[in-house]
N, C-alpha and C. Protein backbone atom coordinates (compact mmCIF):
# COMPACT_ATOMS: atom_id res chain seq x y z
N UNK A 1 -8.28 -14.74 -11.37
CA UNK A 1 -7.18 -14.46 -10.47
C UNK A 1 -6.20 -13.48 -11.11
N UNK A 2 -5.81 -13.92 -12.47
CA UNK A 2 -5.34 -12.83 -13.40
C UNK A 2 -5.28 -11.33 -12.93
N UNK A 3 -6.29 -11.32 -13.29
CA UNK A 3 -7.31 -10.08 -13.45
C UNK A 3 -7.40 -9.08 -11.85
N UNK A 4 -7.70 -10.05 -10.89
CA UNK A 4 -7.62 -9.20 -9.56
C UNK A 4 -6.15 -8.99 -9.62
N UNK A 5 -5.37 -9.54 -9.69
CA UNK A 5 -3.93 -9.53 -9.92
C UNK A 5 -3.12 -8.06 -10.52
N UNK A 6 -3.67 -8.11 -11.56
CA UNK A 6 -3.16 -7.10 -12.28
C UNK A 6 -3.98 -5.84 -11.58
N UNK A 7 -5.26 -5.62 -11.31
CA UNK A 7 -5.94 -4.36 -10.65
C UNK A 7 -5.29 -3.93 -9.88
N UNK A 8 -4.90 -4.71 -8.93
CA UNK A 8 -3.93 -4.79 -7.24
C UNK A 8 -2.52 -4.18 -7.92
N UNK A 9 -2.22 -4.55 -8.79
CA UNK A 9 -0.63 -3.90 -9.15
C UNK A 9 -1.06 -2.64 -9.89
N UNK A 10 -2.11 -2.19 -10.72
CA UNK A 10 -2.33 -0.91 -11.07
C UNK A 10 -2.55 0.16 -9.87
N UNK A 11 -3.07 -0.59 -9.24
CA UNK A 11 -3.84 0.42 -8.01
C UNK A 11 -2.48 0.65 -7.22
N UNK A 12 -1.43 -0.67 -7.09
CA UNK A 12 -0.41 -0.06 -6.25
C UNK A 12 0.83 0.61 -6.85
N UNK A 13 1.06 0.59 -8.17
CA UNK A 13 1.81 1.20 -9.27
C UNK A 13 1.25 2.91 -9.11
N UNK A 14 0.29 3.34 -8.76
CA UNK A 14 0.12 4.56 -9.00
C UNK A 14 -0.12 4.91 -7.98
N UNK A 15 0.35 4.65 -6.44
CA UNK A 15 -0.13 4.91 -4.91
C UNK A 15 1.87 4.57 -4.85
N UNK A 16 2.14 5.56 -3.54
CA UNK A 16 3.21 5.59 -2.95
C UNK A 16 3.09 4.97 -1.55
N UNK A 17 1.74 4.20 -1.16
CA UNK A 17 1.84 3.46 0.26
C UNK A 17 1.89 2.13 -0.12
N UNK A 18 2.11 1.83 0.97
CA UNK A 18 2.01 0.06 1.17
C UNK A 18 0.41 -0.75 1.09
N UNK A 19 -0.26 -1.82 0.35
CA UNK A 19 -1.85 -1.71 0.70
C UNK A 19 -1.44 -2.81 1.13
N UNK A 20 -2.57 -2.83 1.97
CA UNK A 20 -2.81 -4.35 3.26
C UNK A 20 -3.83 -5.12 2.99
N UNK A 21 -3.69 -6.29 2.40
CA UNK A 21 -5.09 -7.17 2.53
C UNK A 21 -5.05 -8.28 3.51
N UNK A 22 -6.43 -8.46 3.97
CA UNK A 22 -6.63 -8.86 5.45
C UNK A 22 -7.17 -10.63 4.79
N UNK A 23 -7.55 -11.34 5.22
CA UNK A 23 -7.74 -12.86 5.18
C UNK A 23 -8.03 -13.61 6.86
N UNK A 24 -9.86 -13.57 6.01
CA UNK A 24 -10.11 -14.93 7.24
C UNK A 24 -10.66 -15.86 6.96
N UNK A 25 -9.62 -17.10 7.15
CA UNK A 25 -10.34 -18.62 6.89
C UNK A 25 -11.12 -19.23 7.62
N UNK A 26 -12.11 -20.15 7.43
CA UNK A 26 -12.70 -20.55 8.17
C UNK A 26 -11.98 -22.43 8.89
N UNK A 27 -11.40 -22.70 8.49
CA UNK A 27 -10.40 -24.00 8.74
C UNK A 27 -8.81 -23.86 9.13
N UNK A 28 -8.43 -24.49 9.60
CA UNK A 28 -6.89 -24.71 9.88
C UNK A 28 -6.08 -24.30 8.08
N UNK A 29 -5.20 -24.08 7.84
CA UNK A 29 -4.44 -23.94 6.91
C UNK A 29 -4.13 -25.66 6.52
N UNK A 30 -3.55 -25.82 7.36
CA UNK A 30 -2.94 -27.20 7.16
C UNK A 30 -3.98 -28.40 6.84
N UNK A 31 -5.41 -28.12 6.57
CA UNK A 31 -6.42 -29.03 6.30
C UNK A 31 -6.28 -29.08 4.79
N UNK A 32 -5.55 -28.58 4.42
CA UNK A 32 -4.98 -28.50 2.42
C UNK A 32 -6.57 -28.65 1.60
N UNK A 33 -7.29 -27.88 2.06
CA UNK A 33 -8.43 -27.45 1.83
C UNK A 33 -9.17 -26.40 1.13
N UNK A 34 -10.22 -25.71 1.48
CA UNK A 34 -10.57 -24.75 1.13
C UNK A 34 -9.68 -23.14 1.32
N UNK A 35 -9.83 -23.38 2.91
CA UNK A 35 -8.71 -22.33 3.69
C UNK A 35 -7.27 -22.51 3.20
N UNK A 36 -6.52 -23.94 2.68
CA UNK A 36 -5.20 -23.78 2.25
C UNK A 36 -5.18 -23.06 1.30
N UNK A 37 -6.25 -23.32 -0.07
CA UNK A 37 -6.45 -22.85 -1.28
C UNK A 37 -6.03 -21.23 -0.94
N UNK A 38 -6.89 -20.77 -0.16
CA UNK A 38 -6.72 -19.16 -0.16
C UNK A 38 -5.52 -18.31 0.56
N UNK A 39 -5.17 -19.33 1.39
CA UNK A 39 -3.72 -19.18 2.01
C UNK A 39 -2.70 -19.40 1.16
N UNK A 40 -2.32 -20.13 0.18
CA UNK A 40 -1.92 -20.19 -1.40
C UNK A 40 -1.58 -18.78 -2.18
N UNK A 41 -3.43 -18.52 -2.27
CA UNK A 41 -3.19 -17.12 -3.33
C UNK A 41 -2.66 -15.86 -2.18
N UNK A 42 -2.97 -15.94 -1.18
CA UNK A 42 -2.61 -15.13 -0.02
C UNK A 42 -0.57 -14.79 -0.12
N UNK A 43 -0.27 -16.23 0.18
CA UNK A 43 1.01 -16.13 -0.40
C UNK A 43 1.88 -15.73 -1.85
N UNK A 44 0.79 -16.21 -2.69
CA UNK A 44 1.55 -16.03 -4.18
C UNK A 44 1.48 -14.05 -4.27
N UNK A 45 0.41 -13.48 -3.91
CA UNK A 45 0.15 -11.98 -3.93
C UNK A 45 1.11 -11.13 -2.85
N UNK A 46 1.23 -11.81 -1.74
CA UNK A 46 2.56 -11.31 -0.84
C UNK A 46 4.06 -11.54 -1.77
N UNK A 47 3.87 -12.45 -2.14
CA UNK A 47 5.30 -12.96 -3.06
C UNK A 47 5.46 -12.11 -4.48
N UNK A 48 4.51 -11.99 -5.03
CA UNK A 48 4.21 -11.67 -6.33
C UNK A 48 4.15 -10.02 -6.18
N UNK A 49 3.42 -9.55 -5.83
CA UNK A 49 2.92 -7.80 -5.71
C UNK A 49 3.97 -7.41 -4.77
N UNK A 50 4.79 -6.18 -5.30
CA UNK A 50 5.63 -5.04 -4.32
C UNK A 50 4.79 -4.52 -3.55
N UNK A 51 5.33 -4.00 -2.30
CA UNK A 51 4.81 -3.02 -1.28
C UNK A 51 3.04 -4.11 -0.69
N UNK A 52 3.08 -4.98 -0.87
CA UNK A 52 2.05 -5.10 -0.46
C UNK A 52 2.34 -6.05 0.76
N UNK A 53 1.25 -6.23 1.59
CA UNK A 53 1.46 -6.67 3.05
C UNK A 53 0.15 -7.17 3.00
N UNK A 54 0.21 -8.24 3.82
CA UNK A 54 -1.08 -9.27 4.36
C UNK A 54 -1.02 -9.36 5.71
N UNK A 55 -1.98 -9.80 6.64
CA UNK A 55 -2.34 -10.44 7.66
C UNK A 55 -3.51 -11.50 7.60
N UNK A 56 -3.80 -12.79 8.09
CA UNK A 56 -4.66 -13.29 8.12
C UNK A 56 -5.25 -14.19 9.33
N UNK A 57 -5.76 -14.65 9.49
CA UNK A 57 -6.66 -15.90 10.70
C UNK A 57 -7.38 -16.74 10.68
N UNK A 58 -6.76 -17.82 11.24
CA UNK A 58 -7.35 -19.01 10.71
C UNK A 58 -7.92 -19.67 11.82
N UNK A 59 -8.96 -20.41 10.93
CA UNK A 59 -10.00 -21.57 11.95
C UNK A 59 -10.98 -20.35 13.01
N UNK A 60 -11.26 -19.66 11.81
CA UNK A 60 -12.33 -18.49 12.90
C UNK A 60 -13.65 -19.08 12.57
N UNK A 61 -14.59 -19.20 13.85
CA UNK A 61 -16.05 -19.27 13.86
C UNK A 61 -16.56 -18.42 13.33
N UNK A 62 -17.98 -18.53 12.65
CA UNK A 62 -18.85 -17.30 12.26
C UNK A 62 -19.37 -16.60 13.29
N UNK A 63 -19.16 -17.04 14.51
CA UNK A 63 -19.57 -16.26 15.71
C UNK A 63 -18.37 -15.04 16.18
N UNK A 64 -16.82 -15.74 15.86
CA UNK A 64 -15.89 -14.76 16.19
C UNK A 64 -15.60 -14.04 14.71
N UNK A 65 -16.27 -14.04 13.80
CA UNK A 65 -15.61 -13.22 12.54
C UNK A 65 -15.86 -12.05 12.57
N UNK A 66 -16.81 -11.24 13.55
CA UNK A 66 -17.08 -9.95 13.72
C UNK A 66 -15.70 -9.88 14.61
N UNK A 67 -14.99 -10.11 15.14
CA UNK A 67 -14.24 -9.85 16.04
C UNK A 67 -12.95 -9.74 15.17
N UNK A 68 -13.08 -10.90 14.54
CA UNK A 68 -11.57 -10.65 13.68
C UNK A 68 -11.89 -9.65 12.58
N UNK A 69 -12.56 -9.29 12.14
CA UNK A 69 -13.23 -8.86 10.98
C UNK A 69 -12.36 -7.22 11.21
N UNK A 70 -13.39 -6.58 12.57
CA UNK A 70 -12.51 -5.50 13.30
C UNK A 70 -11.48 -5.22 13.67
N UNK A 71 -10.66 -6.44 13.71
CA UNK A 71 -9.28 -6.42 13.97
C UNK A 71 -8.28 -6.03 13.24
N UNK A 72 -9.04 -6.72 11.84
CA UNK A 72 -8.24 -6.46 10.08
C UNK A 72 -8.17 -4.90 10.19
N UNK A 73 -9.58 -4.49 10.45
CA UNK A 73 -9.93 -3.08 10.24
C UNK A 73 -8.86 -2.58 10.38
N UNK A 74 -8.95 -2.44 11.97
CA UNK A 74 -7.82 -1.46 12.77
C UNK A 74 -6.56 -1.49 12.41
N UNK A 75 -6.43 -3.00 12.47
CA UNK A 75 -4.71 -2.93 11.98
C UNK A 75 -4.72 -2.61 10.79
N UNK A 76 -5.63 -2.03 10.21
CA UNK A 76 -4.85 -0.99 8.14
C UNK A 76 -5.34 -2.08 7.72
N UNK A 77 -6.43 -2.60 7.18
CA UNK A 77 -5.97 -3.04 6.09
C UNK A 77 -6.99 -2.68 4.75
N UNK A 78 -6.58 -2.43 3.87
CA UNK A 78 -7.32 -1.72 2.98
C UNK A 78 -8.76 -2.77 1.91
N UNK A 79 -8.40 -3.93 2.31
CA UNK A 79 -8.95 -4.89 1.52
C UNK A 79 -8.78 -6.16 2.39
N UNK A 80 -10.41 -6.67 2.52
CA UNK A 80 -10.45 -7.76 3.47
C UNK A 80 -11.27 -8.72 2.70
N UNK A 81 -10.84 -10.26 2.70
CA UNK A 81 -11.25 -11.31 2.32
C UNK A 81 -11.89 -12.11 3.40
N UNK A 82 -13.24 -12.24 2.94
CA UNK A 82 -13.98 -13.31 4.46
C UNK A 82 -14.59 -14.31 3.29
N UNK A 83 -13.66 -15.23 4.09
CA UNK A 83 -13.82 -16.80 2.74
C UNK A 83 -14.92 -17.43 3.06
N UNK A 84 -15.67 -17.08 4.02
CA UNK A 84 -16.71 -18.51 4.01
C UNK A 84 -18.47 -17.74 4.60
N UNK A 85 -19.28 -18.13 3.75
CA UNK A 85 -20.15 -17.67 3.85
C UNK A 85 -20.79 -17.63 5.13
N UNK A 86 -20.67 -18.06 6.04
CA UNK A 86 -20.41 -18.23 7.59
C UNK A 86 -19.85 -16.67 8.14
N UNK A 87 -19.39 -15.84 7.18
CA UNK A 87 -19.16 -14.67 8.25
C UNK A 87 -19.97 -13.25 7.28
N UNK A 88 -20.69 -13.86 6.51
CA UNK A 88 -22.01 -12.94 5.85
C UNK A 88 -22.49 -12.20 6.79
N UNK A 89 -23.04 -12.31 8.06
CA UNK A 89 -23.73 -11.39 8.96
C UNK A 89 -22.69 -10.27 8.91
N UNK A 90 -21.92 -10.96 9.48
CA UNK A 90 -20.21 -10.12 10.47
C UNK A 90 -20.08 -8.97 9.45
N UNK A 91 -19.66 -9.57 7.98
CA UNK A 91 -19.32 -8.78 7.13
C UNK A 91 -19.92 -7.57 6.54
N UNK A 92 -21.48 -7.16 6.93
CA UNK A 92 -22.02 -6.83 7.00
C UNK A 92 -21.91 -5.51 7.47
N UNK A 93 -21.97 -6.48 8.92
CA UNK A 93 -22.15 -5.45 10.25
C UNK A 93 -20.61 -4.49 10.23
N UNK A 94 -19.47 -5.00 10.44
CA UNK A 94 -18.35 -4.37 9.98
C UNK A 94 -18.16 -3.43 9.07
N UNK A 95 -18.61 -3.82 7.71
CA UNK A 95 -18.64 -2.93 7.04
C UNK A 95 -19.33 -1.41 6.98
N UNK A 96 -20.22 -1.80 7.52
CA UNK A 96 -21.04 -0.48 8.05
C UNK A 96 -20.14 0.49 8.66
N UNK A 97 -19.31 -0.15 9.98
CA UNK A 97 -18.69 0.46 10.60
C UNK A 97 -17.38 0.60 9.85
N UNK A 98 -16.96 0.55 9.38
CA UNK A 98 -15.60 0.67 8.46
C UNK A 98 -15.69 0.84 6.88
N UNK A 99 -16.72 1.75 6.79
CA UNK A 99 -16.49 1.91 4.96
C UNK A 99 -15.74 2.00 3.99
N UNK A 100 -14.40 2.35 4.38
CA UNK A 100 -13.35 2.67 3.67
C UNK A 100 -12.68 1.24 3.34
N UNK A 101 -13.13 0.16 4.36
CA UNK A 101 -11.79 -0.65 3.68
C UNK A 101 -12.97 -1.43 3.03
């Protein structure tokens, strides 16, 4: 965690924009779970890192993660987290279409 930590502040230490990382859980937040866990570091990196900005969604099916997946896209975000191996296809397929983030 360190370690992604510090990359994320090099990369945004030497960039004059804002970077956006995207987050989709597969559970409610409030199940103090797997999905809280990452909603956690989600917060500590919004709290912790300048200029940086999040969006995320929770309790998504692997059937709707292509949907949210595209959504991250569009709305900017430069770096997307898909927590549960349940959106492996999606992530995939998205990526194809969105190489950059």
């Amino acid at each position: 965690m360190k370690k992604i930590l510090m990359v994320l502040s090099i990369i945004l230490v030497s960039t004059a924009f804002c970077f956006k990382v995207g987050f989709i859980y597969i559970s409610p937040i409030e199940d103090c779970g797997w999905s809280y866990a990452h909603e956690f570091g989600r917060q500590y990196i919004e709290t912790m890192i300048r200029d940086i900005e999040t969006e995320y969604y929770e309790n998504v099916s692997g059937e709707k993660s292509a949907e949210k997946l595209r959504k991250l896209a569009e709305n900017g975000c430069d770096l997307i987290f898909a927590t549960s191996y349940d959106y492996m296809d999606s992530v995939f397929e998205v990526a194809a279409e969105y190489p950059d983030v």
